[in-house]
PDB file of N, CA and C in Angstrom:
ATOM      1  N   UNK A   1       0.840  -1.176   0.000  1.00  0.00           N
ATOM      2  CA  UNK A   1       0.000   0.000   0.000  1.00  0.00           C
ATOM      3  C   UNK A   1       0.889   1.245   0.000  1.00  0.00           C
ATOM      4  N   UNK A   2       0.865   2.282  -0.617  1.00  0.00           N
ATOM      5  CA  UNK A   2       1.633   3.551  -0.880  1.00  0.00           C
ATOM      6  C   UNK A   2       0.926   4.599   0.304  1.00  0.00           C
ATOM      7  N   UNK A   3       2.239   4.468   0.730  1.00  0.00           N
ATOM      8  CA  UNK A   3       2.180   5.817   1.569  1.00  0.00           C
ATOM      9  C   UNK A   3       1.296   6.845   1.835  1.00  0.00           C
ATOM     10  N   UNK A   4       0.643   7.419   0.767  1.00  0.00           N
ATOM     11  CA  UNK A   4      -0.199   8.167   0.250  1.00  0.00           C
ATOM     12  C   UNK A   4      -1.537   7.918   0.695  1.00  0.00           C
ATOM     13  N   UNK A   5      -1.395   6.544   0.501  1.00  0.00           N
ATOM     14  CA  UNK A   5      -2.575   5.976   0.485  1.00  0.00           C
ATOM     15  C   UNK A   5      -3.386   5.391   2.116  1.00  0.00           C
ATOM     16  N   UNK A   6      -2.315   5.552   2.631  1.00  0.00           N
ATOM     17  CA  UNK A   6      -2.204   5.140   4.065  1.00  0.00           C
ATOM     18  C   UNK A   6      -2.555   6.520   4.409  1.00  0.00           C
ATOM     19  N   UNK A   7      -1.852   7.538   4.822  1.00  0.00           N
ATOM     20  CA  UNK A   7      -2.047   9.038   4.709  1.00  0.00           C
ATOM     21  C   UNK A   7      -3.997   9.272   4.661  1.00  0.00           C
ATOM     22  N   UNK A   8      -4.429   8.582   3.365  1.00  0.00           N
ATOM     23  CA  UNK A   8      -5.513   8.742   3.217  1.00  0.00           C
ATOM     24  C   UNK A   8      -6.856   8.476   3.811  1.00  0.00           C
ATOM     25  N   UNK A   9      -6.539   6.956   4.086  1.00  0.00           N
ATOM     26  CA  UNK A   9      -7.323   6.572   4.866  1.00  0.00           C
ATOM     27  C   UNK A   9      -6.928   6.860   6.392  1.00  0.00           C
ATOM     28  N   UNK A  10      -6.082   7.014   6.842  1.00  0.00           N
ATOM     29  CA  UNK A  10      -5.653   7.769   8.344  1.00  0.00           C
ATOM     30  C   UNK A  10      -6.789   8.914   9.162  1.00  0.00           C
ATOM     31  N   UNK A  11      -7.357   9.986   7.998  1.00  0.00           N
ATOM     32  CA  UNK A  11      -8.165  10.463   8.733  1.00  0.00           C
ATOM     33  C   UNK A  11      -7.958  11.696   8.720  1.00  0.00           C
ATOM     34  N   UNK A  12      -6.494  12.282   8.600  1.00  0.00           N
ATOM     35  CA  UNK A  12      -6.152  13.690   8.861  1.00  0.00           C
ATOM     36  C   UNK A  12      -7.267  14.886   8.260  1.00  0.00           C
ATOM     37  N   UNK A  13      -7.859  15.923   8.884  1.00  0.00           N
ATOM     38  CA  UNK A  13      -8.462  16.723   8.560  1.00  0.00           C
ATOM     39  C   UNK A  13      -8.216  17.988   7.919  1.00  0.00           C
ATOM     40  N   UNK A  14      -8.529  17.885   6.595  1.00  0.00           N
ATOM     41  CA  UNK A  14      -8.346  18.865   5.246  1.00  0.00           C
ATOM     42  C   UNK A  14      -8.321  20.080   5.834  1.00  0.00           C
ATOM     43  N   UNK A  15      -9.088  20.577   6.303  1.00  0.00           N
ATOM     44  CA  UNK A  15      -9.807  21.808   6.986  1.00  0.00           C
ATOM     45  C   UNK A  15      -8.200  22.422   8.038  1.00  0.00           C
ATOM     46  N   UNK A  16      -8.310  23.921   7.728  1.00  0.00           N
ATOM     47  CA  UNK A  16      -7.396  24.539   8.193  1.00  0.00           C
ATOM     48  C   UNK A  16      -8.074  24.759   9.797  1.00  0.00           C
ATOM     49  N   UNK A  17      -7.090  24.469  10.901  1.00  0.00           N
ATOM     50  CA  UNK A  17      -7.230  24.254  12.558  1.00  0.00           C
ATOM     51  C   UNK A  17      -6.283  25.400  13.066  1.00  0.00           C
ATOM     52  N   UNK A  18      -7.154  25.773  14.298  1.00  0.00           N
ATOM     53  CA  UNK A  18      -6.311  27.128  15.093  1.00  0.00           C
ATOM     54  C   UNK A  18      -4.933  25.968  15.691  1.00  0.00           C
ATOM     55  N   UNK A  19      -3.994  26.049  15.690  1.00  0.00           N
ATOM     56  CA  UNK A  19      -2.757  25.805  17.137  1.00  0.00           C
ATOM     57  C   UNK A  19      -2.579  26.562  17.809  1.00  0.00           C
ATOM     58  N   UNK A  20      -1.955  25.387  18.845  1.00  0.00           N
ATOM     59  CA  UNK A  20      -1.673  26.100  20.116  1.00  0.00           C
ATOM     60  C   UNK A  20       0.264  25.806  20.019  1.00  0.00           C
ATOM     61  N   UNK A  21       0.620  27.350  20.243  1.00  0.00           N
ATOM     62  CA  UNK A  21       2.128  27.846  19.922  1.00  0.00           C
ATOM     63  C   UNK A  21       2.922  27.042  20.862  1.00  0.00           C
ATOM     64  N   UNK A  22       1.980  26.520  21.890  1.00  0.00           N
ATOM     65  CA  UNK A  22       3.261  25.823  22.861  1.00  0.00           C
ATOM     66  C   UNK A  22       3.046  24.277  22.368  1.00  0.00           C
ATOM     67  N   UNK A  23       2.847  23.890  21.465  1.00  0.00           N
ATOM     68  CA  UNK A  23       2.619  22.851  20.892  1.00  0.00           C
ATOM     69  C   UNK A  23       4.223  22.296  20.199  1.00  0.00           C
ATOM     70  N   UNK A  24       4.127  23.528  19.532  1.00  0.00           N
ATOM     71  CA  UNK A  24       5.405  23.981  18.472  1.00  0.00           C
ATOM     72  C   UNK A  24       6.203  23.846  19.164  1.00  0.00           C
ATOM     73  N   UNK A  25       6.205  25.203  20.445  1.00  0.00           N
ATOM     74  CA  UNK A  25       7.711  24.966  21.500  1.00  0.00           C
ATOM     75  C   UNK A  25       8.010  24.048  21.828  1.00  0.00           C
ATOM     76  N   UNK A  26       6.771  23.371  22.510  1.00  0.00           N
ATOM     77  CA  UNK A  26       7.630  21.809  23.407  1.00  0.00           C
ATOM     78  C   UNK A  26       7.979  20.939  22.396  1.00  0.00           C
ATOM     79  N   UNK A  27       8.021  20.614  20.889  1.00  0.00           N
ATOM     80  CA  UNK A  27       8.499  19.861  20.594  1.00  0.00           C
ATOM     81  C   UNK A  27      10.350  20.118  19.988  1.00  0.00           C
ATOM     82  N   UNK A  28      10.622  20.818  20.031  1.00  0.00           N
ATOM     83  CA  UNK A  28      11.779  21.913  19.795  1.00  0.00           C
ATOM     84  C   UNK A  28      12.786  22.305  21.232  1.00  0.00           C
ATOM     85  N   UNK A  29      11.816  23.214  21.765  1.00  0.00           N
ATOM     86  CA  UNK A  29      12.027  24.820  22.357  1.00  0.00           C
ATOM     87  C   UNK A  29      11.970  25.478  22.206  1.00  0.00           C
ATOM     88  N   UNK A  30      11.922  25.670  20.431  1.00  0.00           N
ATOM     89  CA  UNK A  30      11.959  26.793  19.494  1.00  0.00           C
ATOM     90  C   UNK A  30      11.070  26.589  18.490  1.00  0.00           C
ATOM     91  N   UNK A  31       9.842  28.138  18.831  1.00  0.00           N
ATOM     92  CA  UNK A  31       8.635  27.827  17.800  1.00  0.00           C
ATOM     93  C   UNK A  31       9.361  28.073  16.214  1.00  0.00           C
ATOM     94  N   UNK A  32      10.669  28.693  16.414  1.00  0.00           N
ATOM     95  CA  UNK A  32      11.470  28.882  14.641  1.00  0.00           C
ATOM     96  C   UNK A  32      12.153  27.398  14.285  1.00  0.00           C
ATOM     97  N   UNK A  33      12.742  26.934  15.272  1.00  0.00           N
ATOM     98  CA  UNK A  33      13.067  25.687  14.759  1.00  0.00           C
ATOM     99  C   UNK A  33      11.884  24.669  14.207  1.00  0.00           C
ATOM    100  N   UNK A  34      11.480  24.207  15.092  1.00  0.00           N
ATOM    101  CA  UNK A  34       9.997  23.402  14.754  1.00  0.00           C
ATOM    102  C   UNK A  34       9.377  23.932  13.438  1.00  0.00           C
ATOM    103  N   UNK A  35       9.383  25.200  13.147  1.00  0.00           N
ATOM    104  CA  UNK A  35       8.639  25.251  11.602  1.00  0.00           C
ATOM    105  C   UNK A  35       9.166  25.428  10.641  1.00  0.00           C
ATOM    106  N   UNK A  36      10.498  25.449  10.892  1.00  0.00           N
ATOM    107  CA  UNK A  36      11.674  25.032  10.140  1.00  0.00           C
ATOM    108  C   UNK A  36      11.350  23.504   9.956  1.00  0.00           C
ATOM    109  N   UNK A  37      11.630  22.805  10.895  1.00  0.00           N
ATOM    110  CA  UNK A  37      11.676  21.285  10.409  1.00  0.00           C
ATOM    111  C   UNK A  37      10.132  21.047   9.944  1.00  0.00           C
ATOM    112  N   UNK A  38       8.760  21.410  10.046  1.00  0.00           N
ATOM    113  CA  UNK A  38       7.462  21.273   9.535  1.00  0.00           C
ATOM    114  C   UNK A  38       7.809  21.536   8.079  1.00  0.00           C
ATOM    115  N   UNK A  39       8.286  22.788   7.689  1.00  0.00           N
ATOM    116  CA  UNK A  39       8.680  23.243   6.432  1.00  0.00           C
ATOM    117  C   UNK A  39       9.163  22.338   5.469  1.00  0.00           C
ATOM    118  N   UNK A  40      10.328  21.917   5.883  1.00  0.00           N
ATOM    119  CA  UNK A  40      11.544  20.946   5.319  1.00  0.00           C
ATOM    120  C   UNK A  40      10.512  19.665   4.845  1.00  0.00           C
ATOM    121  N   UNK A  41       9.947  19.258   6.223  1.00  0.00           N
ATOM    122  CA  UNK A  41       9.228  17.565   6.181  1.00  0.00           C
ATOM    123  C   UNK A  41       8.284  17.839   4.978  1.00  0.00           C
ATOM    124  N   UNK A  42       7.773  19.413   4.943  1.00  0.00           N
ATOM    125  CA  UNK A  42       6.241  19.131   4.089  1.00  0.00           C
ATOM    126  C   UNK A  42       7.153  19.074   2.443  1.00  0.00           C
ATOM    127  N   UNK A  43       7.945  20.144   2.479  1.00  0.00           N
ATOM    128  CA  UNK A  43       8.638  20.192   0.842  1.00  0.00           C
ATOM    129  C   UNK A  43       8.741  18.485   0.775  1.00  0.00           C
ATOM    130  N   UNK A  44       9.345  17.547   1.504  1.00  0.00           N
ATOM    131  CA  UNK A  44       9.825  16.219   1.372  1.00  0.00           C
ATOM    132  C   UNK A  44       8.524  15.811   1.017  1.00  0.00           C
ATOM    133  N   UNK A  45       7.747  15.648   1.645  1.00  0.00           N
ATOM    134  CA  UNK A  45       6.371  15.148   1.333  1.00  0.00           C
ATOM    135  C   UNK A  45       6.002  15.953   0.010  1.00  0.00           C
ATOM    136  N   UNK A  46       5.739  16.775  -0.309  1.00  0.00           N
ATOM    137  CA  UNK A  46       5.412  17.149  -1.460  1.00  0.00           C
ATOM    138  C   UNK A  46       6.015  16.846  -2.642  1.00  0.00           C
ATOM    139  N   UNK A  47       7.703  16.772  -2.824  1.00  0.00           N
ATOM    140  CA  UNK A  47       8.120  15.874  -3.986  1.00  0.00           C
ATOM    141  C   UNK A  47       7.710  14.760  -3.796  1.00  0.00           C
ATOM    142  N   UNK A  48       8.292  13.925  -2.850  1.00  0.00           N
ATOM    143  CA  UNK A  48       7.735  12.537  -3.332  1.00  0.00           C
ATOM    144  C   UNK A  48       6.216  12.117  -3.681  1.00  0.00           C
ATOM    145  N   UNK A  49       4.984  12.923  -3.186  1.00  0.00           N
ATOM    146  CA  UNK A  49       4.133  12.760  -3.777  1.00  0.00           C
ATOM    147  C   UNK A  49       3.764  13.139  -5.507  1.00  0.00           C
ATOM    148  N   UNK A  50       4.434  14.602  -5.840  1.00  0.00           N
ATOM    149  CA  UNK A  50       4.944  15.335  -7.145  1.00  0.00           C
ATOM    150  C   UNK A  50       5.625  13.351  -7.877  1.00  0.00           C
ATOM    151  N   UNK A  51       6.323  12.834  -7.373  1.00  0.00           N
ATOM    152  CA  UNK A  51       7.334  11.926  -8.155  1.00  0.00           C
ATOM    153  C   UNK A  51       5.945  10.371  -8.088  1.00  0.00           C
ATOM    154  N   UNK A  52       5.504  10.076  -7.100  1.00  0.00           N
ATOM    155  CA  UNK A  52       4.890   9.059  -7.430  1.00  0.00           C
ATOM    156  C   UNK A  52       2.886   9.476  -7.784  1.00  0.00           C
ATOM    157  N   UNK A  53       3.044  10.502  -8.536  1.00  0.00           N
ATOM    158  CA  UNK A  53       1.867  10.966  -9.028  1.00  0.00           C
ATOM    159  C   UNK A  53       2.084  10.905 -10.787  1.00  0.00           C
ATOM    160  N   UNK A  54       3.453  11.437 -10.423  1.00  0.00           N
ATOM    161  CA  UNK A  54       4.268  11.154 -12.049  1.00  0.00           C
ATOM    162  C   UNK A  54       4.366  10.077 -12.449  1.00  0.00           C
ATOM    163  N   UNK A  55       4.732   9.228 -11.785  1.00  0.00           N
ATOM    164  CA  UNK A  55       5.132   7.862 -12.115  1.00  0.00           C
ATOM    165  C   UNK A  55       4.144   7.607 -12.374  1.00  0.00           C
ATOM    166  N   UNK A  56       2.714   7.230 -11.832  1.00  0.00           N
ATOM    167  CA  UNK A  56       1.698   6.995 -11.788  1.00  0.00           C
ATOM    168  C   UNK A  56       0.914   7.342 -13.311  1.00  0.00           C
ATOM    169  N   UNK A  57       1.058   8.840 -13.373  1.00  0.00           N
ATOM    170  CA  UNK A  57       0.495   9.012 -14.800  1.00  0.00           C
ATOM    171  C   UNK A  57       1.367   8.527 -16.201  1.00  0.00           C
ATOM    172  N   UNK A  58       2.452   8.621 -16.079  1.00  0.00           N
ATOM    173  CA  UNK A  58       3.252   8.461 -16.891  1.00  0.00           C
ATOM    174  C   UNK A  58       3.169   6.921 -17.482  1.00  0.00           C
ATOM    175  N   UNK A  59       2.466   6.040 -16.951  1.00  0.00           N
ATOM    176  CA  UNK A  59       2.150   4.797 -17.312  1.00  0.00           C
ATOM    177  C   UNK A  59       0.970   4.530 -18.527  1.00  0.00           C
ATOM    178  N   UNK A  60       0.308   6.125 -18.303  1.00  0.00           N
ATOM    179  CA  UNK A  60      -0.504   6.197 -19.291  1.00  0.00           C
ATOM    180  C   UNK A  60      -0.167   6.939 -20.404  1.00  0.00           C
ATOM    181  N   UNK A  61       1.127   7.736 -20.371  1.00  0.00           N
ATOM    182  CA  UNK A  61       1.925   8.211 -21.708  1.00  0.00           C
ATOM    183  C   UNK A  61       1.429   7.595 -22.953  1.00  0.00           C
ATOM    184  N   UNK A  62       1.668   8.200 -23.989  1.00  0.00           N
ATOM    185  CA  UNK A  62       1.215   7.752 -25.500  1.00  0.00           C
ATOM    186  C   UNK A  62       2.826   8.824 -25.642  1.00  0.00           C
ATOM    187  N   UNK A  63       2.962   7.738 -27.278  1.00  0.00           N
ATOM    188  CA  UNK A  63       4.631   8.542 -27.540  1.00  0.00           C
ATOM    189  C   UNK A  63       4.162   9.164 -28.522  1.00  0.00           C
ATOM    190  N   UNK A  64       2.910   9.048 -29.072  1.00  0.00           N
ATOM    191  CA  UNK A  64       2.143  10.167 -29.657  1.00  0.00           C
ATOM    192  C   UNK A  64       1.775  11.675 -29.385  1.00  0.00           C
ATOM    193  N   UNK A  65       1.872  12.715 -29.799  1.00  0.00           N
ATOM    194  CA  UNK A  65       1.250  13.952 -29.538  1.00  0.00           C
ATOM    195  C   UNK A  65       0.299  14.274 -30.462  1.00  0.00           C
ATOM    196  N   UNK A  66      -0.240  14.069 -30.665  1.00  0.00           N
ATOM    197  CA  UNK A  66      -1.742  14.043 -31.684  1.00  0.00           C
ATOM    198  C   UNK A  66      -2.731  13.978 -31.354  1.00  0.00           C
ATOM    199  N   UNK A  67      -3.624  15.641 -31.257  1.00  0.00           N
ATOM    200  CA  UNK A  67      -4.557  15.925 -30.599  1.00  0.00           C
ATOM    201  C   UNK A  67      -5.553  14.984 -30.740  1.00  0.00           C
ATOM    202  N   UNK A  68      -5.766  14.607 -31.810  1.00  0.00           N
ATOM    203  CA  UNK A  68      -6.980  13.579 -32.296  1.00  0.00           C
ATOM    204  C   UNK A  68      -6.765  12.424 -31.633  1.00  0.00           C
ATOM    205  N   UNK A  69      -5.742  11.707 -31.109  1.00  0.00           N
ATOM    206  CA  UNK A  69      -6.088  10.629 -30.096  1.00  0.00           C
ATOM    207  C   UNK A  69      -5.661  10.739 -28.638  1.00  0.00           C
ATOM    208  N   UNK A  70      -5.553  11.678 -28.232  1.00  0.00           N
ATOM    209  CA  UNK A  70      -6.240  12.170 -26.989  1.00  0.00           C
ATOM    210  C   UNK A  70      -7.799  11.711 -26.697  1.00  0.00           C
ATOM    211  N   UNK A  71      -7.779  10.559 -25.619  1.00  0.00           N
ATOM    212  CA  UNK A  71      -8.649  10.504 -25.036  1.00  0.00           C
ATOM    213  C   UNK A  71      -8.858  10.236 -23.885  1.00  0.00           C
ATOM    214  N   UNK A  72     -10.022  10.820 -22.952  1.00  0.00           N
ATOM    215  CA  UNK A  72     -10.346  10.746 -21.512  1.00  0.00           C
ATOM    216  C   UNK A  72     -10.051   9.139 -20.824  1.00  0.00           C
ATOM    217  N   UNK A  73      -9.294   9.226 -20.207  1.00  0.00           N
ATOM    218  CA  UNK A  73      -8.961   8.121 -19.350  1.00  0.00           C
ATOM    219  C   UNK A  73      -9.674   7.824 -18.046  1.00  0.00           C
ATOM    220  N   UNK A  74     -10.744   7.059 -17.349  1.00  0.00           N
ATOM    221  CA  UNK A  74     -11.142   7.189 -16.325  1.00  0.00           C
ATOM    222  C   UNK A  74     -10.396   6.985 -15.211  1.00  0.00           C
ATOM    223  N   UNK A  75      -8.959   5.870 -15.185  1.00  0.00           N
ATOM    224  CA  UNK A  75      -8.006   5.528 -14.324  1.00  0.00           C
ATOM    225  C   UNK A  75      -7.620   6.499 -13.917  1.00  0.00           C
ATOM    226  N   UNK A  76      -7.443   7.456 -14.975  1.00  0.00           N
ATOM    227  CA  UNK A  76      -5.724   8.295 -14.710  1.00  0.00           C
ATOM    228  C   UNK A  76      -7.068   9.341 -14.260  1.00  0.00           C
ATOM    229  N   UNK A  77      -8.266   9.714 -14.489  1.00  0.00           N
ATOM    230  CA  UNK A  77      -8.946  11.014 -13.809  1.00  0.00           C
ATOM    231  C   UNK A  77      -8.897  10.625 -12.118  1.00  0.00           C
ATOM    232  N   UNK A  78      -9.714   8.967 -11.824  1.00  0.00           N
ATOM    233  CA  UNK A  78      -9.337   8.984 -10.961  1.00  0.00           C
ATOM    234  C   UNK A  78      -8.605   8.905  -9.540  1.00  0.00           C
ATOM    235  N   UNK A  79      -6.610   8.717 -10.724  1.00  0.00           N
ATOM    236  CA  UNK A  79      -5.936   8.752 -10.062  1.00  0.00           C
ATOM    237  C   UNK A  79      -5.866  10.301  -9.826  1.00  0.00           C
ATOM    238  N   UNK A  80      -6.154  10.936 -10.364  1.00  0.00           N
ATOM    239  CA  UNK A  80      -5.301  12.526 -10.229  1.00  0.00           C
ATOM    240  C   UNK A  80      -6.957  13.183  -9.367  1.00  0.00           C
ATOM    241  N   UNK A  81      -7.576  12.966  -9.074  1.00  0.00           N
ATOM    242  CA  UNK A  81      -8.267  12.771  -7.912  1.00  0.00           C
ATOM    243  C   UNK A  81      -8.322  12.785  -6.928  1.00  0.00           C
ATOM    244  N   UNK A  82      -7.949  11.540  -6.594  1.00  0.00           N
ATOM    245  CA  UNK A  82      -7.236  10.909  -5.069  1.00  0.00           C
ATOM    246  C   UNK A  82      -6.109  11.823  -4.982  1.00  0.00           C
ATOM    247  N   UNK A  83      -5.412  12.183  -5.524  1.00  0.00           N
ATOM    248  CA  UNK A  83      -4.255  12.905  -5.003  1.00  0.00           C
ATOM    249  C   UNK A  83      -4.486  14.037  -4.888  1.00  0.00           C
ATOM    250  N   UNK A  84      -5.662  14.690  -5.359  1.00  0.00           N
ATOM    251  CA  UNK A  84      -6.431  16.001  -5.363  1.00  0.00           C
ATOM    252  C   UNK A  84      -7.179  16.190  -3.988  1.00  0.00           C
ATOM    253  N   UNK A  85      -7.400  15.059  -3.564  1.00  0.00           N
ATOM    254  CA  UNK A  85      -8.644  14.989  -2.293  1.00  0.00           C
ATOM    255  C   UNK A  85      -7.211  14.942  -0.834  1.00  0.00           C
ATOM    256  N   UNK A  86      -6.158  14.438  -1.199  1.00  0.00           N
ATOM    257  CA  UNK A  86      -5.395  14.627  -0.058  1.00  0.00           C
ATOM    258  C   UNK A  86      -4.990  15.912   0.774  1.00  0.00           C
ATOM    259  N   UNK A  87      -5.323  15.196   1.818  1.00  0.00           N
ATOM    260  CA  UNK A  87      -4.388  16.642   2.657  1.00  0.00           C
ATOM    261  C   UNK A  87      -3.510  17.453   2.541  1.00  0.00           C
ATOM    262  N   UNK A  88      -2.980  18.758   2.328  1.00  0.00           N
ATOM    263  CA  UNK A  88      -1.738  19.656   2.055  1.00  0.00           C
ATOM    264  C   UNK A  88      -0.952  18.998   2.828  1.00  0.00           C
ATOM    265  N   UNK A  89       0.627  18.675   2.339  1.00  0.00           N
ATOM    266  CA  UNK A  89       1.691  18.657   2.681  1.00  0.00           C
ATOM    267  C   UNK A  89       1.491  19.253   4.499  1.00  0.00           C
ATOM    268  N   UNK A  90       1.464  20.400   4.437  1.00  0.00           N
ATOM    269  CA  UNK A  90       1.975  20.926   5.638  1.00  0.00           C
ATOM    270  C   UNK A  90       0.905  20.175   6.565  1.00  0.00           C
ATOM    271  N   UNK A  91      -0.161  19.728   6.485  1.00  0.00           N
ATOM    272  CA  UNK A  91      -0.906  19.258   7.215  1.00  0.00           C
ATOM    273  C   UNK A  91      -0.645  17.814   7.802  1.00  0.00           C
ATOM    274  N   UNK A  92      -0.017  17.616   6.764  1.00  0.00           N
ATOM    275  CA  UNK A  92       0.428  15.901   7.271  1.00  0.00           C
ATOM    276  C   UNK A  92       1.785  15.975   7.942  1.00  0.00           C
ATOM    277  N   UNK A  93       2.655  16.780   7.688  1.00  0.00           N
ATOM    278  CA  UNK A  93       3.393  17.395   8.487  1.00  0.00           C
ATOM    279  C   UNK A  93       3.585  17.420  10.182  1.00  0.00           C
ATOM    280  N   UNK A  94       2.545  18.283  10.075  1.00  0.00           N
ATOM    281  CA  UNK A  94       2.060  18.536  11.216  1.00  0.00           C
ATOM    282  C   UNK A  94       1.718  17.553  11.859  1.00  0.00           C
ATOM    283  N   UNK A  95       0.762  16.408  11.390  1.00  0.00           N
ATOM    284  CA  UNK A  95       0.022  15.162  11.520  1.00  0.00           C
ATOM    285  C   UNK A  95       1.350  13.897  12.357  1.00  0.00           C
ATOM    286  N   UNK A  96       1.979  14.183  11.294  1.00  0.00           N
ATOM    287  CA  UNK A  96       3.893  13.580  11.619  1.00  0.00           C
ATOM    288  C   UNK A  96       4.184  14.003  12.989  1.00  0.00           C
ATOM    289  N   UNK A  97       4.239  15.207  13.124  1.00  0.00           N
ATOM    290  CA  UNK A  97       5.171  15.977  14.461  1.00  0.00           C
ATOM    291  C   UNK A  97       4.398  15.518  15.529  1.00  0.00           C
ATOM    292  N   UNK A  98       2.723  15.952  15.464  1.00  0.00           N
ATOM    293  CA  UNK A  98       1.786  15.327  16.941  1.00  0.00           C
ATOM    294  C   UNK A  98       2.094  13.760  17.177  1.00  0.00           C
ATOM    295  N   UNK A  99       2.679  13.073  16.364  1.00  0.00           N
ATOM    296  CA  UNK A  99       2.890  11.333  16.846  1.00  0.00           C
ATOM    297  C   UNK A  99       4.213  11.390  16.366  1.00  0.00           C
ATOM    298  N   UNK A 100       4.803  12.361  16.496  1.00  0.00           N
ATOM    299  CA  UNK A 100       6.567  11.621  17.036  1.00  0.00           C
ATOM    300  C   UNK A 100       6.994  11.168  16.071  1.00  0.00           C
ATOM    301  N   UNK A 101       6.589  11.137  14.555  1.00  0.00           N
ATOM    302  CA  UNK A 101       7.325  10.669  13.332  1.00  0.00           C
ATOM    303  C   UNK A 101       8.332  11.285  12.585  1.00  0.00           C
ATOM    304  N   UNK A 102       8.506  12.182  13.130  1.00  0.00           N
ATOM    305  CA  UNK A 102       9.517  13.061  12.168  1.00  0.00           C
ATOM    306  C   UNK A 102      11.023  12.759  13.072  1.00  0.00           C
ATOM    307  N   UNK A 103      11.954  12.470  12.251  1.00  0.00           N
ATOM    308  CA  UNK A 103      13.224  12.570  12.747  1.00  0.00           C
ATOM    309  C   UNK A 103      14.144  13.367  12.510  1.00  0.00           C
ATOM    310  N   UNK A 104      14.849  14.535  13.544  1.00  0.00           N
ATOM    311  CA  UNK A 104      15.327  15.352  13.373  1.00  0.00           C
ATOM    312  C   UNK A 104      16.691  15.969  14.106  1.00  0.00           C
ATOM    313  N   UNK A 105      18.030  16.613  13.711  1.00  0.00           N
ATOM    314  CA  UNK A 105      18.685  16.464  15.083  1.00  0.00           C
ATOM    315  C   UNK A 105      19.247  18.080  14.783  1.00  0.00           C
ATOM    316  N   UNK A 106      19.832  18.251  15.967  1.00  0.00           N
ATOM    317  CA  UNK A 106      20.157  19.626  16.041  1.00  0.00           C
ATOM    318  C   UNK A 106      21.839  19.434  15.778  1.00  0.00           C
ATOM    319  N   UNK A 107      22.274  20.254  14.675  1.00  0.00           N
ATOM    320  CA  UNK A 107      23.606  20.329  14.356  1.00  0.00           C
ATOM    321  C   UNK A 107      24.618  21.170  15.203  1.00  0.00           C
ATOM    322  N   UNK A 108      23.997  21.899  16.013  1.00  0.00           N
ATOM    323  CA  UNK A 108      24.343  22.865  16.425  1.00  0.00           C
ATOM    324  C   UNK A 108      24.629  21.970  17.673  1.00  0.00           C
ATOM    325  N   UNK A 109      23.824  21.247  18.438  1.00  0.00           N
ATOM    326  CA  UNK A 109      24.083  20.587  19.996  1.00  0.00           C
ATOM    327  C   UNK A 109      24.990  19.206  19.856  1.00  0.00           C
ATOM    328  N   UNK A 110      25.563  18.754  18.558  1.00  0.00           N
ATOM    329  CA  UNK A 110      26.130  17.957  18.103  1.00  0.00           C
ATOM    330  C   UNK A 110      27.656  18.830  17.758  1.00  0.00           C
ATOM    331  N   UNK A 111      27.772  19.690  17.250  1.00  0.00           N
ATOM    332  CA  UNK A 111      29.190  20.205  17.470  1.00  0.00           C
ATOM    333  C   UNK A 111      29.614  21.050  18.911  1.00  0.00           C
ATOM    334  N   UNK A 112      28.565  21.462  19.900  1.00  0.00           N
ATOM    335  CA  UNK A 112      28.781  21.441  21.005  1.00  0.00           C
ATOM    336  C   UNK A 112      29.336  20.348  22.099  1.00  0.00           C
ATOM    337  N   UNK A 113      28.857  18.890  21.408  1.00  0.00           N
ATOM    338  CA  UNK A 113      29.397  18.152  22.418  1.00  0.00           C
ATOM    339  C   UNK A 113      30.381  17.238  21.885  1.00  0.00           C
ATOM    340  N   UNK A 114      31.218  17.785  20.751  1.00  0.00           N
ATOM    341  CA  UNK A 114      32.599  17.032  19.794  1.00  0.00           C
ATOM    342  C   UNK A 114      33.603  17.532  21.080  1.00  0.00           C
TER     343      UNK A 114
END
């Protein structure tokens, strides 16, 4: 099952939610660090979804460009769909950070203790 797809059925809610800032802090200390690493995780999440959305359509390529056989595909509408109905990046993100999935280290407290 693809990632994505797991993501999907999970539950996360589309709908933009107020936070609470000490949410951010305690997982950090720092509400700039923490949305720094939210940032980073969502770009990551967003290519690889960008790459296996591609892959995905690209199976339906024709090495043809000829408007006249262009035709509506129901697979590929409702693959590009499902990936339409998913949650924003930053949301799953976020989704990541409340259960401890994101792995992250501070470079800075690592050349402090060389």
């Amino acid at each position: 099952m693809s990632k994505f797809k797991k993501i999907a059925t999970k539950g996360i809610n589309p709908s933009i939610q107020t936070r609470d800032f000490n949410d951010y802090t305690s997982y950090t200390g720092n509400l700039y660090k923490t949305l720094t690493i939210l940032s980073k995780r969502s770009s990551q999440l967003s290519l690889e979804m960008k790459r296996e959305l591609q892959s995905k359509l690209d199976e339906f390529a024709s090495s043809t460009d000829n408007l006249e056989e262009i035709h509506e595909n129901r697979e590929q509408i409702e693959i590009s769909k499902f990936y339409e109905r998913l949650p924003h990046t930053t949301l799953i993100a976020q989704d990541e950070m409340a259960e401890d999935e994101i792995y992250h280290r501070d470079i800075n407290i690592e050349e402090d203790a060389k």
